[in-house]
Each structure stands twice: as C-alpha cells, then as structure tokens.
C-alpha atoms as a PDB file:
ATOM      1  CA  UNK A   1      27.902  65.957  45.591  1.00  0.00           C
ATOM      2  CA  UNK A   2      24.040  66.491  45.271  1.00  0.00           C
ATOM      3  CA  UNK A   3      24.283  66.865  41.174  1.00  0.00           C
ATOM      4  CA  UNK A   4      25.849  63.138  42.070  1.00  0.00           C
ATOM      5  CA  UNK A   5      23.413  61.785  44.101  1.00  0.00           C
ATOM      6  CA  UNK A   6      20.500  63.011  41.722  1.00  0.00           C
ATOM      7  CA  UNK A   7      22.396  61.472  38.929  1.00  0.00           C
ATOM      8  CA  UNK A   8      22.697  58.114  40.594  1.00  0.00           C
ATOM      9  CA  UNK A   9      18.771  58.307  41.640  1.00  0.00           C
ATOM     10  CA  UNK A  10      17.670  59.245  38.211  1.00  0.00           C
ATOM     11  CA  UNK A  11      19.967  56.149  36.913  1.00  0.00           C
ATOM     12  CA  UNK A  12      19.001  53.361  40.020  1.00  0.00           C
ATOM     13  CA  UNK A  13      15.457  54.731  39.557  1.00  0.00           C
ATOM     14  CA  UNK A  14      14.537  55.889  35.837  1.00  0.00           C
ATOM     15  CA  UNK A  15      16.957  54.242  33.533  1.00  0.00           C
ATOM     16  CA  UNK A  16      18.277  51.184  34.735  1.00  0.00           C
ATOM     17  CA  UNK A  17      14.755  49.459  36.040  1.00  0.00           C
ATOM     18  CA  UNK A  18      13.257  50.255  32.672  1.00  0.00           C
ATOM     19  CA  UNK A  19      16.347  47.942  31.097  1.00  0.00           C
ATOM     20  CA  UNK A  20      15.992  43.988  30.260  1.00  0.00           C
ATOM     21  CA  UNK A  21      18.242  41.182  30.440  1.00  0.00           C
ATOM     22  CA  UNK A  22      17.504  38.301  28.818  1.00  0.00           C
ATOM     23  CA  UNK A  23      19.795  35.505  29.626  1.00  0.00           C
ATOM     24  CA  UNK A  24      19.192  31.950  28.525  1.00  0.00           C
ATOM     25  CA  UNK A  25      20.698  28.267  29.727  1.00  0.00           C
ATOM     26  CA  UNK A  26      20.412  25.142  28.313  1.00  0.00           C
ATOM     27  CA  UNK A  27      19.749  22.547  31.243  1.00  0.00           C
ATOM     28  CA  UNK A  28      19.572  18.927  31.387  1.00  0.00           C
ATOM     29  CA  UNK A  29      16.745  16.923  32.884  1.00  0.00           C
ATOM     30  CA  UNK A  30      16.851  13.396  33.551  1.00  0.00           C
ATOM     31  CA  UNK A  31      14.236  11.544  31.924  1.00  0.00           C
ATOM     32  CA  UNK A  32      12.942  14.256  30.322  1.00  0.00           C
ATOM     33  CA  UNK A  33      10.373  12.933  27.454  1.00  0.00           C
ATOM     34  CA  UNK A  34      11.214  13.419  24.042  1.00  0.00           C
ATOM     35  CA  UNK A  35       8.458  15.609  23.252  1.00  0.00           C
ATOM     36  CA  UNK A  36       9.682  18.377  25.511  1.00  0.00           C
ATOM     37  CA  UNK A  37      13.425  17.771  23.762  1.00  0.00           C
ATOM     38  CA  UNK A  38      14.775  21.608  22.870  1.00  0.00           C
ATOM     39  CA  UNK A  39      11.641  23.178  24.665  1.00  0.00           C
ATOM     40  CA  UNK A  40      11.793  26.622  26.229  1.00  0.00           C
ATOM     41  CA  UNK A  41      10.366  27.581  29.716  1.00  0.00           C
ATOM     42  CA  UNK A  42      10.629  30.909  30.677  1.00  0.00           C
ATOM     43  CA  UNK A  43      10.660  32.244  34.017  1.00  0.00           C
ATOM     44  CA  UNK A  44      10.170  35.786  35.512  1.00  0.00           C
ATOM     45  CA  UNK A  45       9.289  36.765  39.127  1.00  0.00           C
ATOM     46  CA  UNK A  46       8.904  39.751  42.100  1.00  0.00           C
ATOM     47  CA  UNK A  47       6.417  42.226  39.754  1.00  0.00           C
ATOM     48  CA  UNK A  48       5.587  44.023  43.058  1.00  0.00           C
ATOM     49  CA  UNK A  49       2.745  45.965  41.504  1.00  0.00           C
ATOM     50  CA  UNK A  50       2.056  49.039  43.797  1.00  0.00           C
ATOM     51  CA  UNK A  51       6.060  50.209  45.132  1.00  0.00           C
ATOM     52  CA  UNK A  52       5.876  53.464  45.395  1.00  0.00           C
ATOM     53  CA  UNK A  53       7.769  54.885  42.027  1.00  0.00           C
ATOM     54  CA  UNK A  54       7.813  51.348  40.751  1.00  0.00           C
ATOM     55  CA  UNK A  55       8.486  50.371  37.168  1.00  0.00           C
ATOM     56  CA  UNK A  56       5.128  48.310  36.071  1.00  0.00           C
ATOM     57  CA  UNK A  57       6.174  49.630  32.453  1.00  0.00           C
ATOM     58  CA  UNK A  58       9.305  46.812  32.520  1.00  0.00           C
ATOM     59  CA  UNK A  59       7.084  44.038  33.443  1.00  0.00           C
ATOM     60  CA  UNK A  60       4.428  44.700  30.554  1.00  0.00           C
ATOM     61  CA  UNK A  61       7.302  44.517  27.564  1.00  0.00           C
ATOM     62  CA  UNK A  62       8.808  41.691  29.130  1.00  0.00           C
ATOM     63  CA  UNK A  63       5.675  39.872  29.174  1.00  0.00           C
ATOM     64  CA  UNK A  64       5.256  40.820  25.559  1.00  0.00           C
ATOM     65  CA  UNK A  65       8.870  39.448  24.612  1.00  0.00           C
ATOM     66  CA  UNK A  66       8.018  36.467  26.107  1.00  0.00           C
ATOM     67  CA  UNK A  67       4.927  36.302  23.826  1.00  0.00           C
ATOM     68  CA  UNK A  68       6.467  36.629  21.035  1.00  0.00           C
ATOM     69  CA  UNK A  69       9.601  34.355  22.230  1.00  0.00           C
ATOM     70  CA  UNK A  70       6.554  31.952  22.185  1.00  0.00           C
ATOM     71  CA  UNK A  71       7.887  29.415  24.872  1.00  0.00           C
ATOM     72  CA  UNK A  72       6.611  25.952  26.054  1.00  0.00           C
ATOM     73  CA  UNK A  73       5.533  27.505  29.436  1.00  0.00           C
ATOM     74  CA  UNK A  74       6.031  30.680  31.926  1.00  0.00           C
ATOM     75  CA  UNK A  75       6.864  30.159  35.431  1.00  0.00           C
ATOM     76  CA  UNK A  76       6.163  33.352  38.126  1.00  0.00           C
ATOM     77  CA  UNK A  77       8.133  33.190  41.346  1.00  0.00           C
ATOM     78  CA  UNK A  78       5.496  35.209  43.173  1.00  0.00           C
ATOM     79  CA  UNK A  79       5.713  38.797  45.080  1.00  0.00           C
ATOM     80  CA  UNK A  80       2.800  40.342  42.654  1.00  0.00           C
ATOM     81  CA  UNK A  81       1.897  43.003  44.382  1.00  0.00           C
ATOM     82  CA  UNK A  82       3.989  44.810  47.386  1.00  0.00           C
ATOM     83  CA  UNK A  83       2.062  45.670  50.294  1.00  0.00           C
ATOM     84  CA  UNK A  84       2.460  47.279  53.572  1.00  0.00           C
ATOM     85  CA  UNK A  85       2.169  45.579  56.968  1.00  0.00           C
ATOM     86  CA  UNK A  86      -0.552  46.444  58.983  1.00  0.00           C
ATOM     87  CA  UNK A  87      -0.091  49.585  60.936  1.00  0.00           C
ATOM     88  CA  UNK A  88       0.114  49.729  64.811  1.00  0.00           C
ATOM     89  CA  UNK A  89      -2.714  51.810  65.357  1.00  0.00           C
ATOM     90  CA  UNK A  90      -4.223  51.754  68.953  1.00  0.00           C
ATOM     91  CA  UNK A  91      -7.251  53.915  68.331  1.00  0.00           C
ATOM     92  CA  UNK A  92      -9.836  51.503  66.901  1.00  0.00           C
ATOM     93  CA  UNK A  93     -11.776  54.017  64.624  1.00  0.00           C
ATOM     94  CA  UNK A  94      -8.708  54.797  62.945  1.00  0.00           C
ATOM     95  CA  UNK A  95      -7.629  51.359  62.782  1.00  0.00           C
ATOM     96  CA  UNK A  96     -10.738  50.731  61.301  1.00  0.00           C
ATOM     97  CA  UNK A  97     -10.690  53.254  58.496  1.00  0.00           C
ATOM     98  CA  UNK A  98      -7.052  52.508  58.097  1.00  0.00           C
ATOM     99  CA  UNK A  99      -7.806  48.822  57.578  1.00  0.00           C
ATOM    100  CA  UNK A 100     -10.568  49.441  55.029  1.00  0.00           C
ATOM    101  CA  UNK A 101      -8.186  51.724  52.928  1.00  0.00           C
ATOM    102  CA  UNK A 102      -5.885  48.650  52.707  1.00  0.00           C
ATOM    103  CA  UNK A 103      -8.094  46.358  51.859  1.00  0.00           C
ATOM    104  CA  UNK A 104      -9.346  48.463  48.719  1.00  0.00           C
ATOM    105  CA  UNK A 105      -5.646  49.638  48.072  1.00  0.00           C
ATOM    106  CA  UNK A 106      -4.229  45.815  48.057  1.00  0.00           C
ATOM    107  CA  UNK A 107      -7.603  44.783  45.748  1.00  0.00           C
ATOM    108  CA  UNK A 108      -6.723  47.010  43.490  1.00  0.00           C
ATOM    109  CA  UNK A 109      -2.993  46.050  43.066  1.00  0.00           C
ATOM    110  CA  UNK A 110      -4.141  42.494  42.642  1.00  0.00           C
ATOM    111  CA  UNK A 111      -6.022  43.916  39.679  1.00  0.00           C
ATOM    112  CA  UNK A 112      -3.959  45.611  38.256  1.00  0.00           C
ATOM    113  CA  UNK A 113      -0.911  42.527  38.640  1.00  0.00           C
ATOM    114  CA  UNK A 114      -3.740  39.991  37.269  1.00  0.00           C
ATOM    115  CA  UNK A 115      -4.973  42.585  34.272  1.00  0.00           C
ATOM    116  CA  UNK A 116      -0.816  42.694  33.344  1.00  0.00           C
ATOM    117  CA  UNK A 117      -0.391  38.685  32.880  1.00  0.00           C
ATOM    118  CA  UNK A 118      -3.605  38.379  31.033  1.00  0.00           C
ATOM    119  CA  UNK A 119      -1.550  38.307  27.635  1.00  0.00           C
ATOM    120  CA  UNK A 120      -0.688  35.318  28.707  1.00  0.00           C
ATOM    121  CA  UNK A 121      -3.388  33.323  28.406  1.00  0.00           C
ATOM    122  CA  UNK A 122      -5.079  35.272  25.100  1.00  0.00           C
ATOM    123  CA  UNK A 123      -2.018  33.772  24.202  1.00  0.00           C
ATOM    124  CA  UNK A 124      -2.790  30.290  25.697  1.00  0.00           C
ATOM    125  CA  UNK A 125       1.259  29.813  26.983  1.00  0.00           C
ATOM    126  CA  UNK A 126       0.549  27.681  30.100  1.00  0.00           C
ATOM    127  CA  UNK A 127       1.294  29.854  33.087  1.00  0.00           C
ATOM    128  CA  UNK A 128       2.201  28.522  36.332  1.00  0.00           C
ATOM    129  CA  UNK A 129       2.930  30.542  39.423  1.00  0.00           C
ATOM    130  CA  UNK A 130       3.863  30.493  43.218  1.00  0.00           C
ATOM    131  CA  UNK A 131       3.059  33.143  45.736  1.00  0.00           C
ATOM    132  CA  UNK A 132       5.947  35.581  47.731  1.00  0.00           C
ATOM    133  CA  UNK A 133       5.994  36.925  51.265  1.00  0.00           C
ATOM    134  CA  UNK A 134       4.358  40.309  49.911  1.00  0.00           C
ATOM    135  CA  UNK A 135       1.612  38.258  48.587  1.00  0.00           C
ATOM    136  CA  UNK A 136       0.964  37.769  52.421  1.00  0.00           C
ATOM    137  CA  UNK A 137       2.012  41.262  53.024  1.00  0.00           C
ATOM    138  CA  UNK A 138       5.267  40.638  54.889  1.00  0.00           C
ATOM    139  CA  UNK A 139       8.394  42.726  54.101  1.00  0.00           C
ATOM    140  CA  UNK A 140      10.028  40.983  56.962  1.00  0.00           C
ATOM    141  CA  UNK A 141       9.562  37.395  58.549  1.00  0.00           C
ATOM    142  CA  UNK A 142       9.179  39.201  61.736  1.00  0.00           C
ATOM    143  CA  UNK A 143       5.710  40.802  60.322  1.00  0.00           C
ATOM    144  CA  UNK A 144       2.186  39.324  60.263  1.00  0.00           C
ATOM    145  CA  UNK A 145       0.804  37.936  57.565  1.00  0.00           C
ATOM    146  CA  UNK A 146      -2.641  38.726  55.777  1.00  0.00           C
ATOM    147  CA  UNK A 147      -3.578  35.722  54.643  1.00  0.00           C
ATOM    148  CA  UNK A 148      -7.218  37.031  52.783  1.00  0.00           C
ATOM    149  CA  UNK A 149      -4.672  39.031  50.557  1.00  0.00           C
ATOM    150  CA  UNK A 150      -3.082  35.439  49.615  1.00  0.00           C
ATOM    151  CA  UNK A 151      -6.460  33.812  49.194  1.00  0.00           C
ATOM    152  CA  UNK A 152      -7.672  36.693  47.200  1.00  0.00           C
ATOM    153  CA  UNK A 153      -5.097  37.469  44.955  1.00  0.00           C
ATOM    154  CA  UNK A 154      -4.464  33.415  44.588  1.00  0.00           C
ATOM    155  CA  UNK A 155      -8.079  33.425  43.382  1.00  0.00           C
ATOM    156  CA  UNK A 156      -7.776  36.270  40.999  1.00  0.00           C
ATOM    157  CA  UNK A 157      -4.957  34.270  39.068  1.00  0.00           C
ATOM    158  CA  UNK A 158      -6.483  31.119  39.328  1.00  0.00           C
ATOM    159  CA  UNK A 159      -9.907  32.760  37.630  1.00  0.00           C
ATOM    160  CA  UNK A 160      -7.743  33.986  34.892  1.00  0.00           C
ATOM    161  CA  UNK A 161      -6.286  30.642  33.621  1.00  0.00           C
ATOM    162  CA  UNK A 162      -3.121  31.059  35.897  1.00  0.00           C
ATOM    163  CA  UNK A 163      -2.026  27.696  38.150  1.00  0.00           C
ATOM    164  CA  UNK A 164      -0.768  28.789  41.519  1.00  0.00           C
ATOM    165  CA  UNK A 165       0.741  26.218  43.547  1.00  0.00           C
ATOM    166  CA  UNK A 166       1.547  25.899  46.852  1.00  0.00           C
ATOM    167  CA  UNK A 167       3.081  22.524  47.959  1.00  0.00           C
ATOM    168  CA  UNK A 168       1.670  20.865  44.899  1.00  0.00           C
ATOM    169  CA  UNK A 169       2.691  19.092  42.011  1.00  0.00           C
ATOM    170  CA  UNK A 170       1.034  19.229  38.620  1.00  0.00           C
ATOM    171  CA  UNK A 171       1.571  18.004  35.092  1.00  0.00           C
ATOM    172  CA  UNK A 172       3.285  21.169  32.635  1.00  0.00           C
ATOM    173  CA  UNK A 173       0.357  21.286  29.765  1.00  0.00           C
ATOM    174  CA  UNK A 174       1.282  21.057  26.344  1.00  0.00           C
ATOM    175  CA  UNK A 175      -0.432  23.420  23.885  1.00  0.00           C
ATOM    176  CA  UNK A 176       0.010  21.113  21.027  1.00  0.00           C
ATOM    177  CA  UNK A 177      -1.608  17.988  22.563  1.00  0.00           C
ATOM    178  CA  UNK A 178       0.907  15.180  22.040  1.00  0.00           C
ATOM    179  CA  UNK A 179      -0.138  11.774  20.373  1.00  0.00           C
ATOM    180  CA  UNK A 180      -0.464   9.464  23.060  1.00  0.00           C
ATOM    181  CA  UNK A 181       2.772   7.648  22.253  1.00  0.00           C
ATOM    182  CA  UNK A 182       4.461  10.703  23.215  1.00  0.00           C
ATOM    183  CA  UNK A 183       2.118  10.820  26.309  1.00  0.00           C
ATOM    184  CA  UNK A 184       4.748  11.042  28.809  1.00  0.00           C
ATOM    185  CA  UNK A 185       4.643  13.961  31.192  1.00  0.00           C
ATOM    186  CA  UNK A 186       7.033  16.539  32.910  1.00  0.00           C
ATOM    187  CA  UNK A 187       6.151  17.600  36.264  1.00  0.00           C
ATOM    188  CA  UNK A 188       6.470  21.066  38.437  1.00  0.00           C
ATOM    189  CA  UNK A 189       6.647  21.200  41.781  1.00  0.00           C
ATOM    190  CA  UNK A 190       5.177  24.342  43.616  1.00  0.00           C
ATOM    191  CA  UNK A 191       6.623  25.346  46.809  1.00  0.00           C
ATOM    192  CA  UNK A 192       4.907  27.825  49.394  1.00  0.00           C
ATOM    193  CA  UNK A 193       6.707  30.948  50.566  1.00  0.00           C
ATOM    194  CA  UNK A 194       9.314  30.572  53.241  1.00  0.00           C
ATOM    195  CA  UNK A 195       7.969  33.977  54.904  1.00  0.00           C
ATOM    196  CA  UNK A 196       5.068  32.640  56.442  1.00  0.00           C
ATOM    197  CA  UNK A 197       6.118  29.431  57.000  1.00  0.00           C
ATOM    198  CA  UNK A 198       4.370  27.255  53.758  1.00  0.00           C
ATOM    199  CA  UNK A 199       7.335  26.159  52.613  1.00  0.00           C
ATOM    200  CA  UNK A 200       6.149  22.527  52.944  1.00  0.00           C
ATOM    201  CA  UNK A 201       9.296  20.208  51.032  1.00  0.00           C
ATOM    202  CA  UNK A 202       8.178  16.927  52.247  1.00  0.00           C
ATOM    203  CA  UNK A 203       4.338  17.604  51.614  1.00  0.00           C
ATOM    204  CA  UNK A 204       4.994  18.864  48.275  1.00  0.00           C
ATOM    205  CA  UNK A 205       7.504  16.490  47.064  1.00  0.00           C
ATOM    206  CA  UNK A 206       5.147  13.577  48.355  1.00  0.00           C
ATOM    207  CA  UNK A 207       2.842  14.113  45.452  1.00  0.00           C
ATOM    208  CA  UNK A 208       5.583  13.346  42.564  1.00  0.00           C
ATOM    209  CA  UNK A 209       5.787  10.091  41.307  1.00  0.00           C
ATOM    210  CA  UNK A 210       8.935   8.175  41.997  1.00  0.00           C
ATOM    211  CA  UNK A 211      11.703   9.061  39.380  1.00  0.00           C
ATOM    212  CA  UNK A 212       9.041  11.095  37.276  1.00  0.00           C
ATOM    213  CA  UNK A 213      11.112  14.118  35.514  1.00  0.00           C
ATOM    214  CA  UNK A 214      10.768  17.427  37.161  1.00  0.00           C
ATOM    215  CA  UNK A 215      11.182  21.239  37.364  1.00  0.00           C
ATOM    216  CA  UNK A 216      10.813  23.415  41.130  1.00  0.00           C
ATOM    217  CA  UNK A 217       9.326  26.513  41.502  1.00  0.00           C
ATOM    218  CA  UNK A 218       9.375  28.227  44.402  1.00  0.00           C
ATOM    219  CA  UNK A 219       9.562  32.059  45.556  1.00  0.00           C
ATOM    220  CA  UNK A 220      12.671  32.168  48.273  1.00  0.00           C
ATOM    221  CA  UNK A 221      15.813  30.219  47.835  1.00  0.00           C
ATOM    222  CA  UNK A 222      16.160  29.845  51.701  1.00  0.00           C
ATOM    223  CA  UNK A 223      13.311  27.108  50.929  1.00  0.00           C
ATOM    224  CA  UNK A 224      16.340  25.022  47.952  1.00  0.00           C
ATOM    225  CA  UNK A 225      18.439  24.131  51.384  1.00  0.00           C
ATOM    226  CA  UNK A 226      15.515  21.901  52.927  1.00  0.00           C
ATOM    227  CA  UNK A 227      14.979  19.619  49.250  1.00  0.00           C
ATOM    228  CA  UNK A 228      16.716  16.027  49.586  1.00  0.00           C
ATOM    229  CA  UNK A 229      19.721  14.829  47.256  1.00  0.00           C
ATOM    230  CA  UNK A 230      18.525  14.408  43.473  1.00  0.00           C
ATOM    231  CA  UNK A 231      15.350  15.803  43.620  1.00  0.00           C
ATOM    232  CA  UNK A 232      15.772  19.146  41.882  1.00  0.00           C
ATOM    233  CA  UNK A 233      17.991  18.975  38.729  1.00  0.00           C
ATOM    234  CA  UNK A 234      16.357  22.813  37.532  1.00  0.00           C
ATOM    235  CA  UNK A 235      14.923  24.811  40.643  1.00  0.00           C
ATOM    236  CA  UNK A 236      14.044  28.321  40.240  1.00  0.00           C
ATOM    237  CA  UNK A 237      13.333  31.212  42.675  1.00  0.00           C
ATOM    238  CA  UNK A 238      13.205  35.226  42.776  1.00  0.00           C
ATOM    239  CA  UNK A 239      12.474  37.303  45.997  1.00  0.00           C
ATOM    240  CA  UNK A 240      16.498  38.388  46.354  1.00  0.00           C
ATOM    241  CA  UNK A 241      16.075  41.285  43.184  1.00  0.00           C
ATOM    242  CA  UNK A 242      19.751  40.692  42.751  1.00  0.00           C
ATOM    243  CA  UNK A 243      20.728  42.755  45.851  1.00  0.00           C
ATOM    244  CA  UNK A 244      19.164  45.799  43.751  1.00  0.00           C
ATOM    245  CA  UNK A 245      22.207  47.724  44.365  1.00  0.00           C
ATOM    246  CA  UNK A 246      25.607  46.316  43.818  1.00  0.00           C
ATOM    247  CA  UNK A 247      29.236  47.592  42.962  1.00  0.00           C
ATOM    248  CA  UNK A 248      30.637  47.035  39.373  1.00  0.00           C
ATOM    249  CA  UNK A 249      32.619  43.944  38.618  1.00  0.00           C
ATOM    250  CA  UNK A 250      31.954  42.819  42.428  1.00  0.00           C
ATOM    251  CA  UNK A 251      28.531  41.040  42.148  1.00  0.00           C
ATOM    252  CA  UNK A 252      29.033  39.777  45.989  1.00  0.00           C
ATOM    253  CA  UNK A 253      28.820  43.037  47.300  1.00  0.00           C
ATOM    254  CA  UNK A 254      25.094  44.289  46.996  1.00  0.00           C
ATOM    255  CA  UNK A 255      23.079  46.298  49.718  1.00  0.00           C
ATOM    256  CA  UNK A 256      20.988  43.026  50.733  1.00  0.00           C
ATOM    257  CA  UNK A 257      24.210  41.763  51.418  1.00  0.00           C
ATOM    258  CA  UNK A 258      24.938  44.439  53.758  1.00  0.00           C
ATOM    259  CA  UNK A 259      21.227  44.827  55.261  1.00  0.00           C
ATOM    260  CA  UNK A 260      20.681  41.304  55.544  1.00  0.00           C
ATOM    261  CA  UNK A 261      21.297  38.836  59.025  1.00  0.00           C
ATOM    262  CA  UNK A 262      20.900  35.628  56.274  1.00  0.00           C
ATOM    263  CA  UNK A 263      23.101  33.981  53.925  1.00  0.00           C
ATOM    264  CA  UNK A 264      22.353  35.825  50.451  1.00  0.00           C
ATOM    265  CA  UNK A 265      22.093  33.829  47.309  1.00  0.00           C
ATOM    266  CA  UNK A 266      21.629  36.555  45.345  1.00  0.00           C
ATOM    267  CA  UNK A 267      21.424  35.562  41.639  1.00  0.00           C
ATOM    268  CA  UNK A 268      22.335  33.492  38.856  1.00  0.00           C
ATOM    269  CA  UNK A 269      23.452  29.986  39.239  1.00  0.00           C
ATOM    270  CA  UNK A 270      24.098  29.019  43.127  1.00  0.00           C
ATOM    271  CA  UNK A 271      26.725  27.313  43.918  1.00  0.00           C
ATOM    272  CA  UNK A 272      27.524  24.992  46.737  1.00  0.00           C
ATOM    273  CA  UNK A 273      24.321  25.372  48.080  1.00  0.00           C
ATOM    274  CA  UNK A 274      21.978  22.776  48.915  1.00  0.00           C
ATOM    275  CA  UNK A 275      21.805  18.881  48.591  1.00  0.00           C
ATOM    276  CA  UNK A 276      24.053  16.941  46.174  1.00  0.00           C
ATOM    277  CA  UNK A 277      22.642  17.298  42.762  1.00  0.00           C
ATOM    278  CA  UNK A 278      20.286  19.655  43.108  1.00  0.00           C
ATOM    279  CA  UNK A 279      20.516  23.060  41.064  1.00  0.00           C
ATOM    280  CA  UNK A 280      19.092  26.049  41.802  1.00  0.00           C
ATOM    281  CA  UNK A 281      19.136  29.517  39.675  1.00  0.00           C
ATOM    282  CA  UNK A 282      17.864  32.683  41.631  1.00  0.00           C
ATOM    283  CA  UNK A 283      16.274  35.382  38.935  1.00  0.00           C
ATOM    284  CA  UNK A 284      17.117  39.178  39.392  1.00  0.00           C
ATOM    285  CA  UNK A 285      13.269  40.227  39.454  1.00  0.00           C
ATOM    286  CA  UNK A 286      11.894  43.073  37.778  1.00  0.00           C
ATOM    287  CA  UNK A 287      10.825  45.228  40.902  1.00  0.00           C
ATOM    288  CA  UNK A 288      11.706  47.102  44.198  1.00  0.00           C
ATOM    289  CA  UNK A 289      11.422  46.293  47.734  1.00  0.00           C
ATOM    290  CA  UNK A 290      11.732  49.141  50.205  1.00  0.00           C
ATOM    291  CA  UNK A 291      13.903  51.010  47.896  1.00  0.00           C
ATOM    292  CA  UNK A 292      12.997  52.043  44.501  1.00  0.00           C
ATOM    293  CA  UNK A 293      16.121  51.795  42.681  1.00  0.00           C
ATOM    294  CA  UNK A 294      18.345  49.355  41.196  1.00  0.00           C
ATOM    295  CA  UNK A 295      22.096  49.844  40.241  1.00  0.00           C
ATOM    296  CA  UNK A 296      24.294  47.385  38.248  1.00  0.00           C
ATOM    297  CA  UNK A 297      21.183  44.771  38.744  1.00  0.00           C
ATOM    298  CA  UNK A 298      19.125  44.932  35.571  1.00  0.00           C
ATOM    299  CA  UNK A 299      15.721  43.276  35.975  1.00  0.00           C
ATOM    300  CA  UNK A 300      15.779  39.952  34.296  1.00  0.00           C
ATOM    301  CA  UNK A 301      14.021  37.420  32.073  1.00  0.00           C
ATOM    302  CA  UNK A 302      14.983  34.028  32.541  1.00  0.00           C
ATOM    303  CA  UNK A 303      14.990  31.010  29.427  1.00  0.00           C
ATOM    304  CA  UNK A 304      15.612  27.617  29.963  1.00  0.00           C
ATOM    305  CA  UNK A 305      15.906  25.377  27.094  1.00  0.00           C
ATOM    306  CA  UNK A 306      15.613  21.261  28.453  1.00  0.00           C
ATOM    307  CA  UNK A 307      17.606  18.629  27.416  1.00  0.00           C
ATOM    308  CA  UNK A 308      17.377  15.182  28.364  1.00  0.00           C
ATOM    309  CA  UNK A 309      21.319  15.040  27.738  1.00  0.00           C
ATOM    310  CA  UNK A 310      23.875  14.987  30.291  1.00  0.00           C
END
C-alpha cells in the first residue's frame, strides 16, 4: 500500500504536472472583422509561482510553444503567484517580523512570475491578463485580501508590456498594423476576480461599444453566471485547475468536486451554464493549489482560432 501511494505521488506530483495538452477550437464571433479571419488567440492561466513543490518548469515550455505557435494574442487568467493568508499572530513583534518576511517572499514571486512571461513581449505577441484570488492572497473567499500584493504585482506586469484589466475593455493590438480600411477592431473585456469581490459585469461591460465584436477574460467562472444574454460568444476563465485530481473516464468526479460547497465548472466547454448565448470554456491551469499534485488533469494550453462564420 505505501509502494502505491509513493507511486501515485511521484505520478500526481513529478510526471503528470510536467505534461502539456494542447487543445485547440475553432469559435465563431459575430462581427468579427475580416482582418482577424483564421487568427489564433491563445490562452493559459493559474501559474501560481511559489506552491510549495510546484512545477514553474511546465509554464516556461509552454510559454515557449506558444512563441513559436506565433499567435495573434495571449490571454492570462490570473493566479501568478500563490500566496499564503496572513497568519493569526497575536504577539505584535512576531507579527511584525512575520509580515516583513511576506512581503519580501510575495515580491519575489512576483519577480520571478513577471521574469517567466517576459518572452512574451521580446517577442512582441500582445499579452493581456486578469488577476486571481491568490493575486490578492486569498485561498478561500472567507480570507482577507492583500490588496498592495494586487497593486504591486499588477504594476510589475503592466511595466513589462503586459495589459492587466480589471473591469475594462480595450482594443486587441495587431502586430502587423492593418491598413486603415481594415481598421475595424475586436475588443476584450477584463473582468476582476470574484474572490474579493471585483467582479464588476455591469461596470465592465459599460465600456464596450454597442454590438462591437468581443472576447471575455476573466479569472473565476462563478463571475460567466452574472453576464447578460448575447454578450459573451468566447469567454474564458482558469482558477478550477481541472479538479487537479479526478478518476479515469469520469471527468465529473474530481477532488474540488468533493471539497467544494459551490457548483464546479471544472473544465472544457460549460454547458448549460449562464445566459442564453453566451459561451464559456474553463482552462485546466498549469499549477497547484493547496495540493501539489495533479492526476488525470494535465495542465493545459488553450488555442482559439476566430471565425466570423456561424
């Protein structure tokens, strides 16, 4: 029984993270220009730079697929770096000296997470990103948020040519500069984490023009439900991993499913969920949260290629 359970750890910890799945989906877009006819966005998200026994490896040689994939754009769905909560501490020197650790401990993961997408823009892909409850340090929606770790690492992206967006709306940049006859945009939405409470639908959605073509970003597919009829024809999130652990040829059954008091969308393509005519595909991730292992739940890259067909 132990040789077993060693096996499976070594598998769920050593093997299977360091595994990629690429899957890819042509999706239609109404009005989507003709110069972004065939074009390929790809999406990854949940890093989580810091887990204890994490797998940082996986994220670099996906990022360098991606580069050489070459796509239009990259879309993050946030949770760069996993952080602790703060600690109840009641003695204030220790709290203190505890506090300061964290602070250099979270800088440092923001580094490192920032250093890792750089590729990126030596690159120039347009890279467009939206923060996750560990950005704010929450594991749970019960726990407080740091909001300076948000700012900070928000500010660390931003300075190295990454858009983060948070109830916003901005136009997808084209590396090729189109003529101005083809000077007709495609828009991304950017919604804030559902966590700690920025997941701002109406605030965000007020800043897209009427009918313009879009894509949705956002970190937590709790936040698809609240997005009215027709608005989203491609949303994307992360923050579920899959379920990280999950029994063969029964995709339902995964230990978030177990663990969890929510309704779990866990990945892929989510069905009868949300407003009429809205779509919504949840990525797998490439990290860990709380436990460092995944089993049948291969990190994942994510391609879209947009039509303007039906």
């Amino acid at each position: 029984m132990g040789i077993l359970l060693v096996g499976i750890f070594l598998w769920g910890n050593r093997i299977e993270p360091r595994l990629i799945d690429e899957t890819r989906y042509e999706v239609a877009i109404p009005g989507l220009p003709g110069g972004w006819e065939g074009e390929r966005i790809a999406f990854i998200s949940d890093i989580q730079v810091g887990i204890w026994l994490g797998n940082p490896d996986t994220a670099r040689r996906m990022i360098l697929r991606i580069i050489k994939e070459n796509p239009a754009a990259v879309l993050l769905g946030g949770d760069f770096i996993y952080h602790p909560t703060e600690r109840d501490d009641s003695h204030a020197e220790a709290r203190r000296e505890y506090e300061s650790e964290e602070k250099a401990s979270a800088l440092g993961k923001i580094a490192r997470a920032v250093q890792m997408l750089r590729p990126f823009i030596d690159m120039k892909i347009p890279v467009y990103a939206v923060l996750g409850n560990h950005d704010y340090a929450m594991e749970t929606k019960a726990a407080p948020k740091m909001e300076w770790v948000a700012e900070q690492l928000t500010n660390s992206l931003q300075k190295a040519g990454i858009t983060v967006l948070q109830n916003e709306v901005v136009e997808i940049q084209r590396r090729d500069q189109p003529t101005e006859a083809d000077r007709h945009p495609l828009y991304l939405v950017g919604i804030g984490p559902h966590y700690p409470g920025k997941d701002r639908i109406k605030e965000a959605f007020s800043y897209l023009p009427e009918g313009a073509p879009r894509l949705v970003l956002m970190h937590n597919p709790e936040s698809f439900q609240k997005i009215p009829a027709g608005q989203a024809p491609l949303a994307v999130a992360g923050h579920t991993h899959g379920g990280q652990i999950r029994l063969p040829y029964t995709p339902a059954m995964t230990w978030l499913s177990i663990v969890a008091r929510d309704e779990i969308h866990a990945d892929g393509w989510i069905r009868n969920y949300g407003q009429e005519e809205n779509r919504l595909y949840v990525n797998r991730g490439i990290g860990f949260s709380t436990l460092p292992i995944r089993i049948n739940c291969t990190p994942e890259l994510t391609y879209f290629t947009l039509t303007g067909g039906g």
